[in-house]
N, C-alpha and C. Protein backbone atom coordinates (compact mmCIF):
# COMPACT_ATOMS: atom_id res chain seq x y z
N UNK A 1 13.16 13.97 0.88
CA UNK A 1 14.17 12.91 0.92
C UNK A 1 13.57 11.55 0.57
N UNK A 2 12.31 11.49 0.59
CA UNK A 2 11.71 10.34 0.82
C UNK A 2 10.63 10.69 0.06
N UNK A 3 9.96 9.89 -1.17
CA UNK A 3 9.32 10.36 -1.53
C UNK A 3 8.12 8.94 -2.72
N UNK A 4 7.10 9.15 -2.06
CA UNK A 4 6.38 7.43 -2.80
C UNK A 4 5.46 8.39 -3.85
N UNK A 5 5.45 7.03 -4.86
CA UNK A 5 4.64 7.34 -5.85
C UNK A 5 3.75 5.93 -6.51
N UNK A 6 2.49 6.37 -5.88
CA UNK A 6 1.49 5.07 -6.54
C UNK A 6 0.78 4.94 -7.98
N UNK A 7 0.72 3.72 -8.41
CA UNK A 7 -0.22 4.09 -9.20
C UNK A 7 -0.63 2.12 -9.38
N UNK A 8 -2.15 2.54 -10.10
CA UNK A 8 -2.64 1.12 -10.48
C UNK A 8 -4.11 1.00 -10.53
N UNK A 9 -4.74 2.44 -9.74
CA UNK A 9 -6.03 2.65 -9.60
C UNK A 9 -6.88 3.05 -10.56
N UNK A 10 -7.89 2.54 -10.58
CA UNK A 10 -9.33 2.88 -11.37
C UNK A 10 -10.50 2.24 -11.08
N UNK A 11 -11.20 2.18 -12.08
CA UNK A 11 -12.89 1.80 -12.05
C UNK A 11 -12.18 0.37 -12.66
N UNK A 12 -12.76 -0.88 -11.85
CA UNK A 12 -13.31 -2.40 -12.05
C UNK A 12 -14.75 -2.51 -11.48
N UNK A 13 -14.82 -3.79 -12.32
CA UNK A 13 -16.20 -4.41 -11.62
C UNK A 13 -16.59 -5.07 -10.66
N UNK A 14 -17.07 -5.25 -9.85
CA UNK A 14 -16.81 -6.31 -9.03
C UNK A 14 -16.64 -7.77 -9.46
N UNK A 15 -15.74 -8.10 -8.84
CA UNK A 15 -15.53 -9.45 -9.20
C UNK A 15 -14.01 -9.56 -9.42
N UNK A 16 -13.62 -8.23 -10.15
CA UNK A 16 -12.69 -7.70 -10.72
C UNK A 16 -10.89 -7.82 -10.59
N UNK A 17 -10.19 -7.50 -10.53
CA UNK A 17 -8.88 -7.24 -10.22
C UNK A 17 -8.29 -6.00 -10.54
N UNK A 18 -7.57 -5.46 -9.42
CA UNK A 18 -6.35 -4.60 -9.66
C UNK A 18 -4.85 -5.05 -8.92
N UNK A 19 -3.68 -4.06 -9.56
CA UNK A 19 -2.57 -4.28 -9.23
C UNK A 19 -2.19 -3.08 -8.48
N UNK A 20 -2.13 -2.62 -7.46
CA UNK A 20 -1.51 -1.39 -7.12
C UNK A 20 -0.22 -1.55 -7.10
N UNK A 21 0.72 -0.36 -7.36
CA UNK A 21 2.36 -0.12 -6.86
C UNK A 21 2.36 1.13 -6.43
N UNK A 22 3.81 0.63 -5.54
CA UNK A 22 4.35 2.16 -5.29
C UNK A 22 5.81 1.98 -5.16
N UNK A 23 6.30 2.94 -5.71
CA UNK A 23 7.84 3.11 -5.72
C UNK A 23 8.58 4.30 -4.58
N UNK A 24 9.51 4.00 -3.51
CA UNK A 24 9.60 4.67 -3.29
C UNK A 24 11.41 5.04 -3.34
N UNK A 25 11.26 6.43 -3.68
CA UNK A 25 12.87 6.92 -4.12
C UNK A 25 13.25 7.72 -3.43
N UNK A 26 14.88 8.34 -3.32
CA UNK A 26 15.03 8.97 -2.97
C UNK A 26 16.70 8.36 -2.19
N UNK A 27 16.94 8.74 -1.22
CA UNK A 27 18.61 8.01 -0.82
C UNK A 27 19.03 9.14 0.70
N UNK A 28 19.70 8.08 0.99
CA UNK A 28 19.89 8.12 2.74
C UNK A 28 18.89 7.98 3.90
N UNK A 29 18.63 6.85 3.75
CA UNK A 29 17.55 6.06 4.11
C UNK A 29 17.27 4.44 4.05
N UNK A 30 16.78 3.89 4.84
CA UNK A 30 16.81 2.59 5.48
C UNK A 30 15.06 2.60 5.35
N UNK A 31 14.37 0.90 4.33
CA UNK A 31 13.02 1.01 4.85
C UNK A 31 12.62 -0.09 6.04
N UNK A 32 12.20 -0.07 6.85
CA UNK A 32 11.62 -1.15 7.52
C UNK A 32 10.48 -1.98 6.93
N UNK A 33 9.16 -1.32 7.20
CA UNK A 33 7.97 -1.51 7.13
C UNK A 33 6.99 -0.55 5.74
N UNK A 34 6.41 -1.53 4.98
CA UNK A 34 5.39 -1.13 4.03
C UNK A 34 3.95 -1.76 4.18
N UNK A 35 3.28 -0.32 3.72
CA UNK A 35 2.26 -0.96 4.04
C UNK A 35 0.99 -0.67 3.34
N UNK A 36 -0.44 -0.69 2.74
CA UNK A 36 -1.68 -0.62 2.43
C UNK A 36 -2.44 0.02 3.07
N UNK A 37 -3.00 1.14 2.75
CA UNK A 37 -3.75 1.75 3.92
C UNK A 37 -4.95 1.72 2.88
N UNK A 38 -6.69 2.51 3.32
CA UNK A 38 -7.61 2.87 2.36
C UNK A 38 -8.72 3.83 3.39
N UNK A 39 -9.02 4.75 2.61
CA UNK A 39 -9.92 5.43 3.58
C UNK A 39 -11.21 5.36 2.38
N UNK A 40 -12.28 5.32 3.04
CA UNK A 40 -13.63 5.72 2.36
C UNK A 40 -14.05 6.63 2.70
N UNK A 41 -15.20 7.47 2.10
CA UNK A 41 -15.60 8.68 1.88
C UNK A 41 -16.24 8.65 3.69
N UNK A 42 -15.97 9.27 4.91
CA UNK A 42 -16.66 9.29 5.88
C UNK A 42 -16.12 8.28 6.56
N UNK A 43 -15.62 7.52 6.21
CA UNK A 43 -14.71 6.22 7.26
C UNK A 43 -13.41 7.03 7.52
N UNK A 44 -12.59 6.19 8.85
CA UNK A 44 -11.32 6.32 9.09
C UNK A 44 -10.78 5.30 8.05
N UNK A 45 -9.58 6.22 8.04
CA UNK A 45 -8.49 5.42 7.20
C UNK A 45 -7.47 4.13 7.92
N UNK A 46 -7.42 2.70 7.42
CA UNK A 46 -7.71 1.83 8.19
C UNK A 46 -6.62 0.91 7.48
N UNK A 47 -5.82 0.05 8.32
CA UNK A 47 -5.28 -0.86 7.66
C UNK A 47 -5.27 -1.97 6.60
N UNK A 48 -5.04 -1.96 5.23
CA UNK A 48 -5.49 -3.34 4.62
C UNK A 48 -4.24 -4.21 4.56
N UNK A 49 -3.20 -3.90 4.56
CA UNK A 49 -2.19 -5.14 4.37
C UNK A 49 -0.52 -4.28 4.69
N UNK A 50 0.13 -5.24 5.27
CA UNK A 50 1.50 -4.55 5.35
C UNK A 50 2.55 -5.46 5.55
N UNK A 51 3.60 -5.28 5.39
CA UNK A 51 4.83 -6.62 5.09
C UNK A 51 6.32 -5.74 6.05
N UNK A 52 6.86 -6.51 6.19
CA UNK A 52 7.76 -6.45 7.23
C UNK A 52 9.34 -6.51 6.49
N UNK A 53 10.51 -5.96 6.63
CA UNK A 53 11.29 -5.63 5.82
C UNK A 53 11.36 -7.60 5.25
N UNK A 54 11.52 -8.25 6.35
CA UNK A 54 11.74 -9.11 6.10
C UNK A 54 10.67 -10.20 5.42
N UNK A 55 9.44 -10.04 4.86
CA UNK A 55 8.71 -10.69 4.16
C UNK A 55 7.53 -11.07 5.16
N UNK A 56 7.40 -10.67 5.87
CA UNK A 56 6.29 -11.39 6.78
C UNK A 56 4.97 -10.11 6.88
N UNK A 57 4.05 -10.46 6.32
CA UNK A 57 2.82 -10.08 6.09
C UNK A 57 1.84 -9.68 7.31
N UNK A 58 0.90 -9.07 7.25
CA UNK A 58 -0.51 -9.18 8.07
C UNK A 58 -1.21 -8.38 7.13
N UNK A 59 -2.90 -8.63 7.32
CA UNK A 59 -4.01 -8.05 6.64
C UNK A 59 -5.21 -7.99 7.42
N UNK A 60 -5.56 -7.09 7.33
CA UNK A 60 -7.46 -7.13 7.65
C UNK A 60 -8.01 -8.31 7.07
N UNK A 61 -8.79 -8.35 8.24
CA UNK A 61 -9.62 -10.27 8.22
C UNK A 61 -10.60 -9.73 6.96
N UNK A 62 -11.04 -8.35 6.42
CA UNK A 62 -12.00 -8.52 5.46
C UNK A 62 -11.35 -8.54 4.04
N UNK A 63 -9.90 -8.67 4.19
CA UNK A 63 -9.39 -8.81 2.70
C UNK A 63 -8.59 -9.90 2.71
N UNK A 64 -8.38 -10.48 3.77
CA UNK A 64 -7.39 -12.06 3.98
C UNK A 64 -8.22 -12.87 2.70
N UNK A 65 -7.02 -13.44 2.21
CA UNK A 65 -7.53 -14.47 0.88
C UNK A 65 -7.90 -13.83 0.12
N UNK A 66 -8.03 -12.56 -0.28
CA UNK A 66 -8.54 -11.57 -1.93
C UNK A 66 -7.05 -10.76 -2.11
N UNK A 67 -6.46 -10.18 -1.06
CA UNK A 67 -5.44 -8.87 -1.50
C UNK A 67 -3.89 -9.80 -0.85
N UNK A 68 -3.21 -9.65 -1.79
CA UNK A 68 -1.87 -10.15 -1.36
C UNK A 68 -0.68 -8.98 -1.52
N UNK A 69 0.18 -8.79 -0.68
CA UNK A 69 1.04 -7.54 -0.71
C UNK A 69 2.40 -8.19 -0.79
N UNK A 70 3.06 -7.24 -1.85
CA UNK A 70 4.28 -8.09 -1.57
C UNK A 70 5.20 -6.87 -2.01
N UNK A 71 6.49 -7.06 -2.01
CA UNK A 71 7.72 -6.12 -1.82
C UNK A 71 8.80 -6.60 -2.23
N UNK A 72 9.45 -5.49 -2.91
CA UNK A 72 11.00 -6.17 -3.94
C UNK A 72 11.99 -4.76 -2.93
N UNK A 73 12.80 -5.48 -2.22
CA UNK A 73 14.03 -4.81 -1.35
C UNK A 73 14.60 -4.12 -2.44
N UNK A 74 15.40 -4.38 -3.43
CA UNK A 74 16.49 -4.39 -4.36
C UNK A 74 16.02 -3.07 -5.24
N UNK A 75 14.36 -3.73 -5.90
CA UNK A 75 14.14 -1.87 -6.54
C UNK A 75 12.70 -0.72 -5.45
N UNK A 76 12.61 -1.02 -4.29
CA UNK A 76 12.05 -0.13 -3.01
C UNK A 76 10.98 0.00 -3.82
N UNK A 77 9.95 -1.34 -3.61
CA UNK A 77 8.62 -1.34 -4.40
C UNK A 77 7.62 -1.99 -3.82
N UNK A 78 6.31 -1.89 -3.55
CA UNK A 78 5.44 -2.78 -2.40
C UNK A 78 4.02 -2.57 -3.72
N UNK A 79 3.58 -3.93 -3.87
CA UNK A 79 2.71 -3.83 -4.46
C UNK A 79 1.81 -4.54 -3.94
N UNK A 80 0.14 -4.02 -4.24
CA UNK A 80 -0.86 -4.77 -3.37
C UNK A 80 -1.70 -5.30 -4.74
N UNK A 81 -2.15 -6.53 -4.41
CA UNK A 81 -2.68 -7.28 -5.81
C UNK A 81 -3.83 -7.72 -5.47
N UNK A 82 -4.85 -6.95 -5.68
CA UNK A 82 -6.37 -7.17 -5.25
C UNK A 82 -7.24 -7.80 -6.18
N UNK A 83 -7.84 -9.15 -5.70
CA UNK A 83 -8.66 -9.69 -6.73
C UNK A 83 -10.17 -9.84 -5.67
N UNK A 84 -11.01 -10.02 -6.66
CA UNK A 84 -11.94 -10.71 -6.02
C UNK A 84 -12.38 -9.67 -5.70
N UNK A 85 -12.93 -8.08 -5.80
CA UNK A 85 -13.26 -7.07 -5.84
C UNK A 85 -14.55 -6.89 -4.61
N UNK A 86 -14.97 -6.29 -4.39
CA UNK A 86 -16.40 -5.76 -3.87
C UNK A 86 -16.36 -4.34 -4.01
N UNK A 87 -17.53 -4.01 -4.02
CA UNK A 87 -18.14 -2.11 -3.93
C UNK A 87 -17.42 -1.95 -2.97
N UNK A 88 -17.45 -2.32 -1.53
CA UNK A 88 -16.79 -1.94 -0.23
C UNK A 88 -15.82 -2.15 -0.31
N UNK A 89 -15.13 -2.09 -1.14
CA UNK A 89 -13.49 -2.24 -1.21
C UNK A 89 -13.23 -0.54 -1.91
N UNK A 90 -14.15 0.16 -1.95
CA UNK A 90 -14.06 1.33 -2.99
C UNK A 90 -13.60 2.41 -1.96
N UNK A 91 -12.46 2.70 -2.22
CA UNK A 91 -11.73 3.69 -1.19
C UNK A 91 -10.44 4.22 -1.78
N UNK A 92 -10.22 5.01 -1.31
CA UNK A 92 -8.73 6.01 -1.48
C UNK A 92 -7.19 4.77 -0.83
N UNK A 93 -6.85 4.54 -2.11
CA UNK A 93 -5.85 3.50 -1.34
C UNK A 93 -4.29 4.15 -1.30
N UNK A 94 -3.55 4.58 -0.09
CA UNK A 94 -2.19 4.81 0.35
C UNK A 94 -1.05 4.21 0.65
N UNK A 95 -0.18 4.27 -0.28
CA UNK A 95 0.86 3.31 0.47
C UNK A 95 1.54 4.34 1.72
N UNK A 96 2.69 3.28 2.85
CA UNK A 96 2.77 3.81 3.70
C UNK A 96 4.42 3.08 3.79
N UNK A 97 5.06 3.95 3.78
CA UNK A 97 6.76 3.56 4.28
C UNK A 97 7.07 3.78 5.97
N UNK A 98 8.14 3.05 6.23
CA UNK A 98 8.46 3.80 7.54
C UNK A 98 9.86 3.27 7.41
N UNK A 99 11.22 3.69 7.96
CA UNK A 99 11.83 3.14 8.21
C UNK A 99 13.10 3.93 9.32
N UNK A 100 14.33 4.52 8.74
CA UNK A 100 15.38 4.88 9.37
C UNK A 100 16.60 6.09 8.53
N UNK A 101 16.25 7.08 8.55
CA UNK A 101 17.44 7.73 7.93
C UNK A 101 18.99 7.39 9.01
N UNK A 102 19.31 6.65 7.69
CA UNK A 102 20.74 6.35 7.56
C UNK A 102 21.81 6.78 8.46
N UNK A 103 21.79 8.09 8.43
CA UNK A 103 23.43 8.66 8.69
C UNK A 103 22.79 9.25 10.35
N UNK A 104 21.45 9.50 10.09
CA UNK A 104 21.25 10.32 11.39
C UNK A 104 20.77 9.44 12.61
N UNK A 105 20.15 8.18 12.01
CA UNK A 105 19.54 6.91 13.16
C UNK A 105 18.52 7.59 13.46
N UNK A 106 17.39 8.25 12.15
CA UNK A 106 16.49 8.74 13.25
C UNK A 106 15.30 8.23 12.29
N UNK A 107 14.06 8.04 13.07
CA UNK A 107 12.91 7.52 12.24
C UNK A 107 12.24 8.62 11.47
N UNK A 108 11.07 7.39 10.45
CA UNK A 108 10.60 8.19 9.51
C UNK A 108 9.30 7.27 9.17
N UNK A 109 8.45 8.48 8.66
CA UNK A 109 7.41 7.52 8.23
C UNK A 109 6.61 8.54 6.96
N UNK A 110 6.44 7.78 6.35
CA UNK A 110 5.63 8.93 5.03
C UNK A 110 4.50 8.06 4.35
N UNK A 111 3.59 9.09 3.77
CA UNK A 111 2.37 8.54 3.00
C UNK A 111 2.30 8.87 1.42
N UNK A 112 1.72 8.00 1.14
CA UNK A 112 1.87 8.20 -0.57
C UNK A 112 1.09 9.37 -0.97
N UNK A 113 0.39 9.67 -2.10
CA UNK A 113 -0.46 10.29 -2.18
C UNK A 113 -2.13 10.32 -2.52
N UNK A 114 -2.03 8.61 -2.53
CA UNK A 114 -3.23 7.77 -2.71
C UNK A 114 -3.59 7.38 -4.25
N UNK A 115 -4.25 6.69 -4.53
CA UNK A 115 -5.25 6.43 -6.00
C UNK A 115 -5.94 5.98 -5.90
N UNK A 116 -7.06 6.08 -6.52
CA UNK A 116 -8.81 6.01 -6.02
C UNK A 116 -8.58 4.47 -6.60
N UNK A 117 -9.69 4.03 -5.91
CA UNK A 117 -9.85 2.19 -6.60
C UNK A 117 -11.44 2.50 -6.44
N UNK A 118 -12.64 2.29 -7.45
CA UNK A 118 -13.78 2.28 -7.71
C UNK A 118 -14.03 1.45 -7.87
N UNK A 119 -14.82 0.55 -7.30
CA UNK A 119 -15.84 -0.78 -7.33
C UNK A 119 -17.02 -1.00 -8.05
N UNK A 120 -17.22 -1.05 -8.67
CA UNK A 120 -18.78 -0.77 -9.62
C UNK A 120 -18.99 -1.36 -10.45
N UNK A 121 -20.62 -1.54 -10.67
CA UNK A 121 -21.15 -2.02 -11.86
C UNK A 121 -21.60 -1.16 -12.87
């Protein structure tokens, strides 16, 4: 019913920039909350940025001022816009929906399917 699809990932350099998106489709359904997730190889998978139906943001203090997230209501789209790169930014990045099916009032929450972001020289 619910169903995200990312894309924007690859190999930059550091220093670098990417654009991630994700679209998510599907109908009978309400979103609340979007959000940035990233796991590294042996790390937990950990918050980087997430926005609130209504526009209001939070981020991990190690990407505040490099990654800005933002979200279009109208076509159900959350994109994370990462500049300013590091190696340690090199992780499996997920978007993350949550919100309300519609008809039934009952919650929901789903994960994308990730796209690698590579940091390197």
């Amino acid at each position: 019913q619910v169903h995200l699809v990312e894309s924007g990932g690859g190999l930059v350099q550091p220093g670098g920039s990417l654009r991630l998106s994700c679209v998510v489709s599907g109908s009978g359904f309400s979103i609340n909350g979007m959000a940035w997730y990233r796991q590294a190889p042996g790390k937990q998978r950990e918050l980087v940025a997430r926005i609130s139906s209504g526009g209001s943001t939070n981020y991990a203090d190690s990407m505040k001022g490099r990654f800005t997230i933002s979200r279009d209501n109208a076509k159900n789209t959350v994109d994370l816009q990462m500049n300013s790169l590091k190696p340690e930014d090199t992780a499996a990045y997920y978007c993350y929906v949550d919100g309300t099916f519609t008809r039934y009032s009952s919650r929901y929450s789903y994960w994308g399917q990730g796209t690698q972001v590579t940091v390197s020289s």
